[in-house]
Each structure stands twice: as structure tokens, then as C-alpha cells.
Protein backbone atom coordinates (compact mmCIF):
# COMPACT_ATOMS: atom_id res chain seq x y z
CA UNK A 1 12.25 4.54 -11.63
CA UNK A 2 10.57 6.98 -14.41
CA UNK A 3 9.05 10.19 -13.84
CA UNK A 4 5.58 8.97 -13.05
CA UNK A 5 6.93 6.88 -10.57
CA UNK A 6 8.34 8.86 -8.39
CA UNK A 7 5.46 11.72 -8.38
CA UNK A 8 3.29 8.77 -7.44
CA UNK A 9 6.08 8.51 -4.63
CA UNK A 10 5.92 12.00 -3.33
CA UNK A 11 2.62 12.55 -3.59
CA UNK A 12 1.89 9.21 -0.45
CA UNK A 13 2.03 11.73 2.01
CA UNK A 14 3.86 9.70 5.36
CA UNK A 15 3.29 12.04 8.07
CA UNK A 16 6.14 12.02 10.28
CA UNK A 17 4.29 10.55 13.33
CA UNK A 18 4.14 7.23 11.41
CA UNK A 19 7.88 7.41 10.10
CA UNK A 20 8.67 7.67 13.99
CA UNK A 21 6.38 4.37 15.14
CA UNK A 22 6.11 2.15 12.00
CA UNK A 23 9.36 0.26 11.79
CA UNK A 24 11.08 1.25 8.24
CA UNK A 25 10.55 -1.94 6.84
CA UNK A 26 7.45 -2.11 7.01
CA UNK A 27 6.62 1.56 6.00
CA UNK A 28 8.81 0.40 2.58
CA UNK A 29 6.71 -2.30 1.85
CA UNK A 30 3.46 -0.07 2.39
CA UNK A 31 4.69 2.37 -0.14
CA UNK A 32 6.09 -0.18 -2.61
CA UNK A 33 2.51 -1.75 -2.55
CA UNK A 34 0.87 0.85 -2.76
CA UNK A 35 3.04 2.57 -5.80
CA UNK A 36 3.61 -0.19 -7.57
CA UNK A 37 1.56 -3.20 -6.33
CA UNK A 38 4.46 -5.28 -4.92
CA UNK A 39 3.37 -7.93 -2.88
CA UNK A 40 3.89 -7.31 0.75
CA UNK A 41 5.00 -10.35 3.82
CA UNK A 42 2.33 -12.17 5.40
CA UNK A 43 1.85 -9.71 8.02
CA UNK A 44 1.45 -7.00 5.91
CA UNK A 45 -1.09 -9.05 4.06
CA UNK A 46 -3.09 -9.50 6.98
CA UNK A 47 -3.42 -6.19 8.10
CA UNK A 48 -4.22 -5.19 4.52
CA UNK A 49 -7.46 -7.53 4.28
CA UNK A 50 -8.75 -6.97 7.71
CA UNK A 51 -7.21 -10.70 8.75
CA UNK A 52 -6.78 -9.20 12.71
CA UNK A 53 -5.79 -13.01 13.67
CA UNK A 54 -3.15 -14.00 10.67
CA UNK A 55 -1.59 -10.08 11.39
CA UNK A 56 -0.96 -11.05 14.79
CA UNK A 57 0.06 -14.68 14.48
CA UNK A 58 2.55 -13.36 11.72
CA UNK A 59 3.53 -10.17 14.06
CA UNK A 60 6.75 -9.81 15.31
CA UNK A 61 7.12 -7.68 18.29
CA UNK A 62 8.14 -4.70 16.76
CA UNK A 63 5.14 -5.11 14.15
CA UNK A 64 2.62 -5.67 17.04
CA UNK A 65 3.77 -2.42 18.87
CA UNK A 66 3.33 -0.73 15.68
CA UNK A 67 0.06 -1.97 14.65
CA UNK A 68 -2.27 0.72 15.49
CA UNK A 69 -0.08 3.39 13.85
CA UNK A 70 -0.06 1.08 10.85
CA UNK A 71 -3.56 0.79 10.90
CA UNK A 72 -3.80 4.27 11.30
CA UNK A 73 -1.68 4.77 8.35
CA UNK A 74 -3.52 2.94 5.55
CA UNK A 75 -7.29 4.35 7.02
CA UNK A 76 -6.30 7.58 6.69
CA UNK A 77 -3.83 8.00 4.47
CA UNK A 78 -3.94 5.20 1.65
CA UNK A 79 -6.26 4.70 -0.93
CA UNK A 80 -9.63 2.66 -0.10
CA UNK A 81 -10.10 0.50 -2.44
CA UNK A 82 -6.15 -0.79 -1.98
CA UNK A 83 -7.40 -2.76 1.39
CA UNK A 84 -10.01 -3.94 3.20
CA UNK A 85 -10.63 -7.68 1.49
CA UNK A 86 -8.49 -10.25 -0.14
CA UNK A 87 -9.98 -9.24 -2.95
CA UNK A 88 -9.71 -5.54 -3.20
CA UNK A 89 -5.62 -6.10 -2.29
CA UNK A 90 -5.47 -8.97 -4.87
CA UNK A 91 -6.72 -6.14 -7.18
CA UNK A 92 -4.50 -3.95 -6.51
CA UNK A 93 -1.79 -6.25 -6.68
CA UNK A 94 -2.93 -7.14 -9.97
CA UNK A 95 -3.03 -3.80 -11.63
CA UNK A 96 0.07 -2.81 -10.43
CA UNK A 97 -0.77 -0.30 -7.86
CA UNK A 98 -1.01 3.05 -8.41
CA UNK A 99 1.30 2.85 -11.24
CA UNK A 100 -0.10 0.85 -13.28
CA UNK A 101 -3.59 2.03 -12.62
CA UNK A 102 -1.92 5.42 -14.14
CA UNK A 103 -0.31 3.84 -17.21
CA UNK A 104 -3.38 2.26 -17.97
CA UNK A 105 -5.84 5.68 -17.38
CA UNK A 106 -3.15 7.01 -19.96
CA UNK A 107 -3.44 4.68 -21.89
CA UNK A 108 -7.34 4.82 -22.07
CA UNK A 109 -7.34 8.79 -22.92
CA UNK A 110 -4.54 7.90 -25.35
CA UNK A 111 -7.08 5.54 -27.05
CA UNK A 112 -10.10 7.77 -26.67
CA UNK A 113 -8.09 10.64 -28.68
CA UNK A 114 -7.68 8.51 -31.84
């Protein structure tokens, strides 16, 4: 993990409320999308593009109990345009997540400098 990684870390803010009711699991594979743009487990998935019907038939108990703090979670607390519709989350997934969304603005100003 390099430097820019793990500010990008620190700075997803995971209230404490959500630690407590979001099974860890499932909280790692939130940030690790998010971060990085690692794909998540079908569940996950589901949640993330609004698919209310594939969340639950993927759901295990512990993720149903938890689903309104997960939803929760990513409405207030995750970026917006990281959810909401397959495609926004295959975006996402394709640039990498925050990370590589970062590398590449870098990149960019890098560019614009020469």
C-alpha cells in the first residue's frame, strides 16, 4: 500500500455506529471498493446498483439484518457517483476507485504542466 493509498483510507470516514451493525466483512469489501475499485460479492453488488431483489436473494442473515445500516452507509457517507446503477459501479470498478481516479487527476495536472 503507498502513501496515497492509505490517505484515501483514512480519509472514508466509518462512523462507529456502522462498524458496530455492518458485519466486518462486509464493511472491508465497502472500503476496498471504494479505495481501490475491487469488485465486491454478489450481495454487495446488489445493494450497490439499487438491485433491492438480487441483495436479498444473495443476503445472508447477518447481511439482511445489516442492510439498512449498509444502506445508510454508502448514502451518506460514500461517494455518489460510486453507486446507484450498474453502470455508475461498473465505472468505478473500472477506474480503479478512488485510487485510480487520483493517479489519473495526477496524472492529468502532470500533463497540463508540460
Amino acid at each position: 500500500m503507498d502513501a496515497l493509498e492509505e490517505s484515501l483510507r483514512k480519509a472514508l470516514v466509518v462512523p462507529e455506529e456502522y462498524q458496530r451493525k455492518i458485519p466486518p466483512l462486509l464493511l472491508e469489501s465497502l472500503v476496498e471498493y471504494v479505495v481501490i475499485g475491487r469488485p465486491t460479492g454478489h450481495f454487495m453488488y446488489a445493494v450497490l446498483v439499487n438491485d433491492l431483489f438480487q441483495a436479498y436473494a444473495h443476503a445472508d442473515c447477518g447481511s439482511v439484518a445489516a442492510m439498512p445500516f449498509i444502506v445508510k452507509y454508502i448514502f451518506n457517507h460514500l461517494p455518489g457517483n460510486c453507486w446507484g446503477s450498474p453502470e455508475e459501479v461498473g465505472e468505478w470498478l473500472k477506474r480503479g476507485g478512488q485510487y485510480g481516479r487520483e493517479v489519473q487527476r495526477q496524472r492529468e495536472m502532470e500533463g497540463s504542466k508540460a
